[in-house]
C-alpha atoms as a PDB file:
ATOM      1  CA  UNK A   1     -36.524   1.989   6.779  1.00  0.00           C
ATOM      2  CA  UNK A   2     -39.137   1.043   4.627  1.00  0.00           C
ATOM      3  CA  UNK A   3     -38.132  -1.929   2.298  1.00  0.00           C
ATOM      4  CA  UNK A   4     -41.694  -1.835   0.330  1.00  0.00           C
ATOM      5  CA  UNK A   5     -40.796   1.275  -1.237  1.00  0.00           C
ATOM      6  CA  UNK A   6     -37.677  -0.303  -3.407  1.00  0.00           C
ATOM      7  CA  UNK A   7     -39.766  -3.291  -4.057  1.00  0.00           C
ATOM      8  CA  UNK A   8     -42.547  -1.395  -5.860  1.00  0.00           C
ATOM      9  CA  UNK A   9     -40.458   0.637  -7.483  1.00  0.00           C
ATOM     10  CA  UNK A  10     -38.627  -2.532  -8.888  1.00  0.00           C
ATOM     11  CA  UNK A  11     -41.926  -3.663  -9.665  1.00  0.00           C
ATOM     12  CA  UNK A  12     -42.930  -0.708 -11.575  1.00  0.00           C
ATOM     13  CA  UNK A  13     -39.675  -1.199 -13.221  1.00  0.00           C
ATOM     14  CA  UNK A  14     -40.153  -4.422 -14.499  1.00  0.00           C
ATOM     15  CA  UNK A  15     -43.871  -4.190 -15.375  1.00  0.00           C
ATOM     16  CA  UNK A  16     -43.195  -0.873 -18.039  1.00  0.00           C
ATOM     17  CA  UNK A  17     -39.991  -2.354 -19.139  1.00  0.00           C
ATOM     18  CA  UNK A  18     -41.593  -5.462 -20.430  1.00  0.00           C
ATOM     19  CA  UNK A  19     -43.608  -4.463 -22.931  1.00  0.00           C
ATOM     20  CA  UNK A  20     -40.376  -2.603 -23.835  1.00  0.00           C
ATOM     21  CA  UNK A  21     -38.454  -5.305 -24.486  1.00  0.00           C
ATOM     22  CA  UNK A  22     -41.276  -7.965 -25.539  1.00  0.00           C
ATOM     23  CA  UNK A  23     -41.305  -5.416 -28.121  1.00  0.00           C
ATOM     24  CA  UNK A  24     -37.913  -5.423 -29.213  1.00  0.00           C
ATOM     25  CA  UNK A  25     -37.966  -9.230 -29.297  1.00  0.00           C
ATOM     26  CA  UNK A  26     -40.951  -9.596 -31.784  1.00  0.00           C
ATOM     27  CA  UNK A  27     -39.495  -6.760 -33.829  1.00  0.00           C
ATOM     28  CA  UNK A  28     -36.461  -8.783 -34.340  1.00  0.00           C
ATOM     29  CA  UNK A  29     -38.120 -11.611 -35.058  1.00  0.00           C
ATOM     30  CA  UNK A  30     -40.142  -9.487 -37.557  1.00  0.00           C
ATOM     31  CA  UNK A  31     -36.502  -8.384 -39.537  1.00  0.00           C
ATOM     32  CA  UNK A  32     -35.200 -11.558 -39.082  1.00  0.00           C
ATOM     33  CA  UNK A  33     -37.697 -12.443 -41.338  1.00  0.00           C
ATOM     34  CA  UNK A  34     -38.923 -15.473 -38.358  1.00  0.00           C
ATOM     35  CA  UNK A  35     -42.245 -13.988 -38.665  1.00  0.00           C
ATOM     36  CA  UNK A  36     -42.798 -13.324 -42.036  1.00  0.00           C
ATOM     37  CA  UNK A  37     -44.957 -11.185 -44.337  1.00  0.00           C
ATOM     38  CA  UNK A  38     -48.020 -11.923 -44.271  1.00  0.00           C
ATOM     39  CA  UNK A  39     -48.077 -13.792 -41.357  1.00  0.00           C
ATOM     40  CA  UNK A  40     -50.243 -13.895 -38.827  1.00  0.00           C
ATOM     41  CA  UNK A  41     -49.573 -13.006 -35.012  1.00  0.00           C
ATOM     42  CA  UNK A  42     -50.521 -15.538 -31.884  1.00  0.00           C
ATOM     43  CA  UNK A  43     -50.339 -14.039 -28.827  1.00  0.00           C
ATOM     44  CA  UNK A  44     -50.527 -17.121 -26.954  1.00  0.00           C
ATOM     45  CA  UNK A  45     -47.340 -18.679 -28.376  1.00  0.00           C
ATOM     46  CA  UNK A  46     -45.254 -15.048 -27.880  1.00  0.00           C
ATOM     47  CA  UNK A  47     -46.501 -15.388 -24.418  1.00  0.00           C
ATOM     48  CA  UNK A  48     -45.205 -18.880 -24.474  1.00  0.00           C
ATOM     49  CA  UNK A  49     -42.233 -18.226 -26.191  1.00  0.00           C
ATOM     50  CA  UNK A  50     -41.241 -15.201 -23.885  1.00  0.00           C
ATOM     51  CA  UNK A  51     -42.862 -17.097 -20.412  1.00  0.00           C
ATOM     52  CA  UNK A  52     -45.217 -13.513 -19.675  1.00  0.00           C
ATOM     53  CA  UNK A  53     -48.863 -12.799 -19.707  1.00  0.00           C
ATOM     54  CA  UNK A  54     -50.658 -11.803 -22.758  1.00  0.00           C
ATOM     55  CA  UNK A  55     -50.858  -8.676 -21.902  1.00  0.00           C
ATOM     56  CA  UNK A  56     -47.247  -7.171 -22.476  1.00  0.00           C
ATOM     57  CA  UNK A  57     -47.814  -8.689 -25.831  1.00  0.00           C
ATOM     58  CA  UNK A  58     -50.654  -6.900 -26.426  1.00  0.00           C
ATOM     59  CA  UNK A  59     -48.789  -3.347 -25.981  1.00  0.00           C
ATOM     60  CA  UNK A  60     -45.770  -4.432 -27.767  1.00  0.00           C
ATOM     61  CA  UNK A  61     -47.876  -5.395 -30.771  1.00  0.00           C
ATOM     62  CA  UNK A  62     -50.335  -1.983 -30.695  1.00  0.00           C
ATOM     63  CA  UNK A  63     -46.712  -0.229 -30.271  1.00  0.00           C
ATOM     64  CA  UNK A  64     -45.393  -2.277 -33.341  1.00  0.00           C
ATOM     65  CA  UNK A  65     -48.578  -1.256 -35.002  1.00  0.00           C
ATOM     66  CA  UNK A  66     -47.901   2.350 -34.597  1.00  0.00           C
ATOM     67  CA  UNK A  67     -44.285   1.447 -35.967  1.00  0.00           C
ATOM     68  CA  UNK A  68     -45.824   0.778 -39.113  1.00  0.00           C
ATOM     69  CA  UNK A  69     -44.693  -3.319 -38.544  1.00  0.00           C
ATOM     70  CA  UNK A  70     -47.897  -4.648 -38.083  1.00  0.00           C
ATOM     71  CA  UNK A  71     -51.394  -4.536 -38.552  1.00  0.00           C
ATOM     72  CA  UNK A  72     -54.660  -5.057 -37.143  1.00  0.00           C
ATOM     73  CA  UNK A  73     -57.739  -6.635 -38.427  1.00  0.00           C
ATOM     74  CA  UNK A  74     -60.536  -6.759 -36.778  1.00  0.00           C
ATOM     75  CA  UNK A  75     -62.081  -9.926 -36.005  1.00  0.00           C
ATOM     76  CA  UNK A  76     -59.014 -11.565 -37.516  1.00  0.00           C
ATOM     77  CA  UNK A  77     -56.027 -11.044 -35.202  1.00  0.00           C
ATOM     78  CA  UNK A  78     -52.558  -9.348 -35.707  1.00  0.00           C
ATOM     79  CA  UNK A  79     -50.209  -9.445 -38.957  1.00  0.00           C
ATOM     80  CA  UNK A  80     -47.150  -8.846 -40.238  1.00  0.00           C
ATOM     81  CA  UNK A  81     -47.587  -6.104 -42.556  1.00  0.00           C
ATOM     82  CA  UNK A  82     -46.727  -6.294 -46.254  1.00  0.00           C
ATOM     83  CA  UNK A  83     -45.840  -2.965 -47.957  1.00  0.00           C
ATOM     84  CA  UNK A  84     -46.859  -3.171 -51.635  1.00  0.00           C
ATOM     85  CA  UNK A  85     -44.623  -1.875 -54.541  1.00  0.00           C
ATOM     86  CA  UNK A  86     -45.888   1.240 -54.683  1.00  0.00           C
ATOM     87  CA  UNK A  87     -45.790   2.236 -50.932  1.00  0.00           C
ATOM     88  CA  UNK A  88     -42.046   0.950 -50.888  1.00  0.00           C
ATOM     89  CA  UNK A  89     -40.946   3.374 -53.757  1.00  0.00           C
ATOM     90  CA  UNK A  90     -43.012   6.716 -51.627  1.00  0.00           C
ATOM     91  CA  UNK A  91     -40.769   5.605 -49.286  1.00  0.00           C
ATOM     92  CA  UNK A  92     -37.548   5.595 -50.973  1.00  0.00           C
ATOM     93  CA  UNK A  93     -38.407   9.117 -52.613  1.00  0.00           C
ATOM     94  CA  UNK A  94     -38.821  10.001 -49.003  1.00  0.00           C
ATOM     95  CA  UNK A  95     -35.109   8.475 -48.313  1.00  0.00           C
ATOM     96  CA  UNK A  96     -33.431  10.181 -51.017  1.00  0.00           C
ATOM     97  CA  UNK A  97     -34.498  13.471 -49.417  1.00  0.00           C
ATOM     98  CA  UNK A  98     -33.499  12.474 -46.124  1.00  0.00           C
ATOM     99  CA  UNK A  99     -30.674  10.708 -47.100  1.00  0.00           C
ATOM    100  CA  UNK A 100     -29.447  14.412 -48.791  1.00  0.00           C
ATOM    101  CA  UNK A 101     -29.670  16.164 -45.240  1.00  0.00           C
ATOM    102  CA  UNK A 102     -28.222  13.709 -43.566  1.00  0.00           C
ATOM    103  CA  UNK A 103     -25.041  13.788 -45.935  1.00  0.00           C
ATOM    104  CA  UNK A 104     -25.124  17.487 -45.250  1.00  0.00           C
ATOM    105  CA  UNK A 105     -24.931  17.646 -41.272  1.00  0.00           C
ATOM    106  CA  UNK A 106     -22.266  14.753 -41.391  1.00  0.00           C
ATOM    107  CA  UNK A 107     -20.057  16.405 -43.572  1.00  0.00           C
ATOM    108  CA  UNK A 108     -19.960  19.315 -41.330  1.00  0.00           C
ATOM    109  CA  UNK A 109     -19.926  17.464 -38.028  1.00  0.00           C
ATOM    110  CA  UNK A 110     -17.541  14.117 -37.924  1.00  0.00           C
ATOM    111  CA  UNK A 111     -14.858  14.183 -36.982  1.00  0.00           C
ATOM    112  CA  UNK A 112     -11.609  12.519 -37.688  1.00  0.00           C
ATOM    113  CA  UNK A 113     -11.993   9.662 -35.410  1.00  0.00           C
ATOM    114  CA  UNK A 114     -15.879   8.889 -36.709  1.00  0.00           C
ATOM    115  CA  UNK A 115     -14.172   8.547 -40.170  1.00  0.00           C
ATOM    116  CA  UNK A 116     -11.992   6.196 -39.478  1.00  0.00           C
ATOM    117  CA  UNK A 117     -14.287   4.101 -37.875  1.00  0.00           C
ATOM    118  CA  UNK A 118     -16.607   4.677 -41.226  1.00  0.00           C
ATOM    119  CA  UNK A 119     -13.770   2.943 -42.974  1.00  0.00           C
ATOM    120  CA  UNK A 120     -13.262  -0.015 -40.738  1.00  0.00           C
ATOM    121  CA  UNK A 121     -16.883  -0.406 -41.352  1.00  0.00           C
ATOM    122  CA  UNK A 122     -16.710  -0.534 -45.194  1.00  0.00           C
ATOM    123  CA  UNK A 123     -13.889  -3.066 -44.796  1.00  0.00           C
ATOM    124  CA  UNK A 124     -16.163  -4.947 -42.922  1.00  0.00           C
ATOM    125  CA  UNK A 125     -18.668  -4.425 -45.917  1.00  0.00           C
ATOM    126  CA  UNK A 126     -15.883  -5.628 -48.311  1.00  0.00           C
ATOM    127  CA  UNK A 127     -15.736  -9.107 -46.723  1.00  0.00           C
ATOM    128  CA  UNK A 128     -19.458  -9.595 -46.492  1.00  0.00           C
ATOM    129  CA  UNK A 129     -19.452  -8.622 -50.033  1.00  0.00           C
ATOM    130  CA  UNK A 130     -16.979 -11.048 -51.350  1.00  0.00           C
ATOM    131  CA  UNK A 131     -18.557 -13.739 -49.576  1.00  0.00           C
ATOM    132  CA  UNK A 132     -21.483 -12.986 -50.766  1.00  0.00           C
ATOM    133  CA  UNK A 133     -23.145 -12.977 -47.333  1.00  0.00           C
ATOM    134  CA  UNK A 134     -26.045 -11.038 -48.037  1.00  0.00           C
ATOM    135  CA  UNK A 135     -27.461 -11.249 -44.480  1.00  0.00           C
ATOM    136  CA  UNK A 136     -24.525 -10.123 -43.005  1.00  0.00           C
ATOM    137  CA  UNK A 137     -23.588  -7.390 -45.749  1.00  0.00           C
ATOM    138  CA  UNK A 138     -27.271  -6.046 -44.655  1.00  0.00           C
ATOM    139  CA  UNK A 139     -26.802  -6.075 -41.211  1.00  0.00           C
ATOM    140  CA  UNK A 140     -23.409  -4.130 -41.681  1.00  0.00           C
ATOM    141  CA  UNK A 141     -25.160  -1.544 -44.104  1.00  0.00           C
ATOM    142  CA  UNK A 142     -27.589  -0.705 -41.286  1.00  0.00           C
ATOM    143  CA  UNK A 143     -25.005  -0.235 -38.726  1.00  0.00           C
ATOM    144  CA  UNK A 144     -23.048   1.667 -41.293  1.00  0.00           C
ATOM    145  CA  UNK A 145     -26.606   4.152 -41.425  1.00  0.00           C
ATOM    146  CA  UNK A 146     -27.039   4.062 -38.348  1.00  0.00           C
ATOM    147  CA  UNK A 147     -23.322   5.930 -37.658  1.00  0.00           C
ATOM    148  CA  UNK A 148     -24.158   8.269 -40.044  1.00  0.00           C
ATOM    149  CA  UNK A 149     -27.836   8.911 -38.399  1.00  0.00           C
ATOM    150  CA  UNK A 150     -25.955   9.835 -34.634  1.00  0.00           C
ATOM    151  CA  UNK A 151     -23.375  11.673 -36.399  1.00  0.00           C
ATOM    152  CA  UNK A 152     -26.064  14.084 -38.294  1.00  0.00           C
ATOM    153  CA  UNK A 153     -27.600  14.971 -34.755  1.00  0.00           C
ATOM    154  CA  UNK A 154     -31.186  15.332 -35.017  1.00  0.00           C
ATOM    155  CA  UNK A 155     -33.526  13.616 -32.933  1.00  0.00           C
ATOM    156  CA  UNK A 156     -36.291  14.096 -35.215  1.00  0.00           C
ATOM    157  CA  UNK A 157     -34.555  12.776 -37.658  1.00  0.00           C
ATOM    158  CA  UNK A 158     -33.476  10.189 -36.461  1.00  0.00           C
ATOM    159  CA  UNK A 159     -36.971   9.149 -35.087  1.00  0.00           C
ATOM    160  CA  UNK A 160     -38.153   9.588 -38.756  1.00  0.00           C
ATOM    161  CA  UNK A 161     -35.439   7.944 -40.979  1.00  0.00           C
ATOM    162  CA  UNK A 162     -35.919   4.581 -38.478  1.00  0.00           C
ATOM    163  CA  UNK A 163     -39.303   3.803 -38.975  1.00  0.00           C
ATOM    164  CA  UNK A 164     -39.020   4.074 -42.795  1.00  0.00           C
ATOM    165  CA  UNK A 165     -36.261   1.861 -42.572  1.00  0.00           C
ATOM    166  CA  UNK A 166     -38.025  -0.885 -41.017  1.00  0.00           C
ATOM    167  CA  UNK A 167     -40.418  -0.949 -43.357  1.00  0.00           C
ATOM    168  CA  UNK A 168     -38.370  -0.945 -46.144  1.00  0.00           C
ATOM    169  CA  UNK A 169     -35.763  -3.685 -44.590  1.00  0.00           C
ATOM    170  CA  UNK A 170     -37.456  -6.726 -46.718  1.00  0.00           C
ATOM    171  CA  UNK A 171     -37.362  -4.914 -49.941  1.00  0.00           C
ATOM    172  CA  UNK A 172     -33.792  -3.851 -49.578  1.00  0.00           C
ATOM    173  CA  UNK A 173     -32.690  -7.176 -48.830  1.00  0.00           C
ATOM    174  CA  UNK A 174     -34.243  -8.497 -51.821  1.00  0.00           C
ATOM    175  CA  UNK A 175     -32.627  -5.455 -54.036  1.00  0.00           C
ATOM    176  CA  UNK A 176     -29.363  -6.851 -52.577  1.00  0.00           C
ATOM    177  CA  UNK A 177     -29.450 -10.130 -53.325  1.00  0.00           C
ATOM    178  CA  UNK A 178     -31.950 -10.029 -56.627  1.00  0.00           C
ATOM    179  CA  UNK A 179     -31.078  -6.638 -57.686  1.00  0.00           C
ATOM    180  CA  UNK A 180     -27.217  -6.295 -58.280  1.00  0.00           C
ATOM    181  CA  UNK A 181     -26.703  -4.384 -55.458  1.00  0.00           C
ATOM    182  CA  UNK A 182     -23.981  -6.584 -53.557  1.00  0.00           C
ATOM    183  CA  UNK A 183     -21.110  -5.874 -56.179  1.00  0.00           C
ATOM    184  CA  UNK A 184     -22.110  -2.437 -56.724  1.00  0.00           C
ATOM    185  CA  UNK A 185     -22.902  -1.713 -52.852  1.00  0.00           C
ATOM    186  CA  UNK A 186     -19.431  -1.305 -51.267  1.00  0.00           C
ATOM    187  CA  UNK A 187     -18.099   1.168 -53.859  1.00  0.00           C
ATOM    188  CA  UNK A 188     -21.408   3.321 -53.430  1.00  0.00           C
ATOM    189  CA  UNK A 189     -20.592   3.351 -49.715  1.00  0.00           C
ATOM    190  CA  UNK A 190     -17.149   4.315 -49.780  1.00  0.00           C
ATOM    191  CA  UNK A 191     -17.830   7.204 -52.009  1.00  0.00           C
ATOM    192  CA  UNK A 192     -19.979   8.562 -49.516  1.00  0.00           C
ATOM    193  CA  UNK A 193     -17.577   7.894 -47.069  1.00  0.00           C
ATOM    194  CA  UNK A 194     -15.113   9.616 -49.154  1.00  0.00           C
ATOM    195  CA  UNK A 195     -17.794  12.977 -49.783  1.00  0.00           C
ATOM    196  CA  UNK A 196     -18.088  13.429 -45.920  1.00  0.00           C
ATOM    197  CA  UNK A 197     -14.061  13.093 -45.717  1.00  0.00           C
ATOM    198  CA  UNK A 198     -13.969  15.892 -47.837  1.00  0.00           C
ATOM    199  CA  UNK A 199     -15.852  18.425 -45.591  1.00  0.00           C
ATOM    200  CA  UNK A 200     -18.135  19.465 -48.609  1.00  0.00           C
ATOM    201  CA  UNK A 201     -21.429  19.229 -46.881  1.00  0.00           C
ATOM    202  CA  UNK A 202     -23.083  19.920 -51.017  1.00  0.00           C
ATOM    203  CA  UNK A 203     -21.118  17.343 -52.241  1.00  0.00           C
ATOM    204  CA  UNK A 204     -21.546  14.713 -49.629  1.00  0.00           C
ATOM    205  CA  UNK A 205     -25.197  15.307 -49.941  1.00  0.00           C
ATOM    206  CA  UNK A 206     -25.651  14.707 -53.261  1.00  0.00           C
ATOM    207  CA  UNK A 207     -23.494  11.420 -52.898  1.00  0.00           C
ATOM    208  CA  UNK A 208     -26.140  10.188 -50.389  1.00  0.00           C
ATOM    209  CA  UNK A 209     -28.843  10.777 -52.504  1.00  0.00           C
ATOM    210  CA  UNK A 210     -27.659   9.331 -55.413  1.00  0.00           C
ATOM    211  CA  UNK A 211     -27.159   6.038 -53.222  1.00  0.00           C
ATOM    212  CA  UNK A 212     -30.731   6.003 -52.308  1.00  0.00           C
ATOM    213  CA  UNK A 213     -31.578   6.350 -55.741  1.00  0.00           C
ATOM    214  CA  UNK A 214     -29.188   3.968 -57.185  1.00  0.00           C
ATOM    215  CA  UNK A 215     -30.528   1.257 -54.258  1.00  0.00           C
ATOM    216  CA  UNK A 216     -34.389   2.620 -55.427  1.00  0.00           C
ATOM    217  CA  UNK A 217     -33.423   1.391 -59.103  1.00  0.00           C
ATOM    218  CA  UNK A 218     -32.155  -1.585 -57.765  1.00  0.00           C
ATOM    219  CA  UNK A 219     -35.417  -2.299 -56.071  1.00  0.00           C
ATOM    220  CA  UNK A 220     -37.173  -1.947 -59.254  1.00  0.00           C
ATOM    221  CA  UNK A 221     -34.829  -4.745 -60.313  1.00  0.00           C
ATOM    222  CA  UNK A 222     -35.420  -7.136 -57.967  1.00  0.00           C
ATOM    223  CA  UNK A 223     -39.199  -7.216 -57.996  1.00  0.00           C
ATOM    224  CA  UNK A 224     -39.295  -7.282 -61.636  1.00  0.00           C
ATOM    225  CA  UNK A 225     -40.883  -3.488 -62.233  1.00  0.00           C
ATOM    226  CA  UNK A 226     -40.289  -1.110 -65.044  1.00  0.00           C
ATOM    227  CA  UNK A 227     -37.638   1.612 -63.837  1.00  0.00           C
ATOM    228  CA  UNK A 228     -39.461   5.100 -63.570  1.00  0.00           C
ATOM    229  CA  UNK A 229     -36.240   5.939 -61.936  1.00  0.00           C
ATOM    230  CA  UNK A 230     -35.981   9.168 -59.777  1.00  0.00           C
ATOM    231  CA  UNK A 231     -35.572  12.763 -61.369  1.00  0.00           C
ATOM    232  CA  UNK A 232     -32.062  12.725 -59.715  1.00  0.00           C
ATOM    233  CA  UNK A 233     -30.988   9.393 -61.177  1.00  0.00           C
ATOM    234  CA  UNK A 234     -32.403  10.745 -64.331  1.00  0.00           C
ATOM    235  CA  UNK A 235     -30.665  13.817 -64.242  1.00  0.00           C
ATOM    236  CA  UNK A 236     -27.385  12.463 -63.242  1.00  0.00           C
ATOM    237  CA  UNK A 237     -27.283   9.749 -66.151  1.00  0.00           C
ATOM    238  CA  UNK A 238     -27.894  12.629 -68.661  1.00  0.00           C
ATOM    239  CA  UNK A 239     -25.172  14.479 -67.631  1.00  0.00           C
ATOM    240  CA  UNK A 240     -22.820  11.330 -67.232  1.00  0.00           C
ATOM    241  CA  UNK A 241     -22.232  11.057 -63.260  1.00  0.00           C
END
């Protein structure tokens, strides 16, 4: 028997796997806000840090690059990239409309089990929110998304609605905490939770998106902007929703 062939293919393994999880690594650091805005990338301490070669840094960063996490100037190295006002709010008119369909294909897809789990979640929520624990309360919102995400069923979508979210992670965390969205949040949540209960895939929809425009307000809020507001939110303070 030939033992080389296992050990190459463990090697193979481990040397496309690295960059994999190099990857992961620096993007956590990156939401964990441990390298922050602005900031700029060294290569030689990652290596450090994570005892590797340069070179799996390398393709985690020009993979993190193509995430929309980080950018590359030339002559200047690797940053953390900062999404301006204006980006940020294109991105949460993109939400809204994603946020719609993905009410739509939960509503007709969980099932009794996945809402019951939804609700142990928002009592999770509940507790983060009273103790004001605005890291945590985040962290629990995104898992909370991220149910719903599976649940809706669409790769593509799923690929899609992630890599706006990491961009938008630092602003909503600020729109929690500066924005009023922590004693508002909860109740926003379990009325979508409530919409998808109900099986009406138009009404669960319109629950999402209202969220997504209620949190887009709230963004305003927190970096001190004038409200434009969204058509929707518009529309649905008019009429008294």
């Amino acid at each position: 028997m030939n033992s080389s062939k296992p050990a190459a293919a463990l090697a193979f393994f481990q040397s496309n796997s690295l960059p994999m999880l190099v990857q992961e690594e620096i993007e956590r650091l990156i939401m964990t806000g441990e390298l922050a805005v602005g900031t700029r990338v060294n290569e030689s301490e990652l290596a450090q840090r994570f005892n590797t070669s340069r070179g799996p840094i390398r393709e985690a960063l020009r993979a993190l690059e193509e995430a929309g996490l980080v950018r590359n100037e030339k002559n200047r190295g690797v940053f953390v990239r900062e999404i301006s006002f204006e980006e940020a709010d294109e991105i949460y008119e993109l939400r809204e409309a994603l946020e719609e369909i993905i009410g739509r294909r939960v509503a007709r897809a969980i099932a009794p089990d996945g809402i019951e789990r939804l609700k142990g979640m928002l009592k999770a929520m509940g507790s983060a929110a009273k103790a004001k624990d605005v890291e945590q309360y985040a962290q629990l919102n995104l898992q909370f998304h991220e149910v719903l995400l599976e649940t809706a069923g669409s790769q593509k979508l799923i690929e899609t609605y992630k890599r706006l979210i990491k961009e938008l992670l630092l602003f909503r965390m600020r729109a929690l905490d500066n924005g009023g969205g922590l004693s508002v949040s909860v109740d926003e949540h379990r009325d979508i939770v409530d919409a998808i209960a109900s099986g009406d895939a138009e009404r669960a929809g319109r629950v999402m998106r209202q969220h997504v425009a209620d949190s887009r307000s709230r963004m305003h809020t927190a970096m001190g902007r004038p409200d434009a507001g969204s058509p929707l939110s518009n529309s649905s303070n008019q009429q008294g929703a």
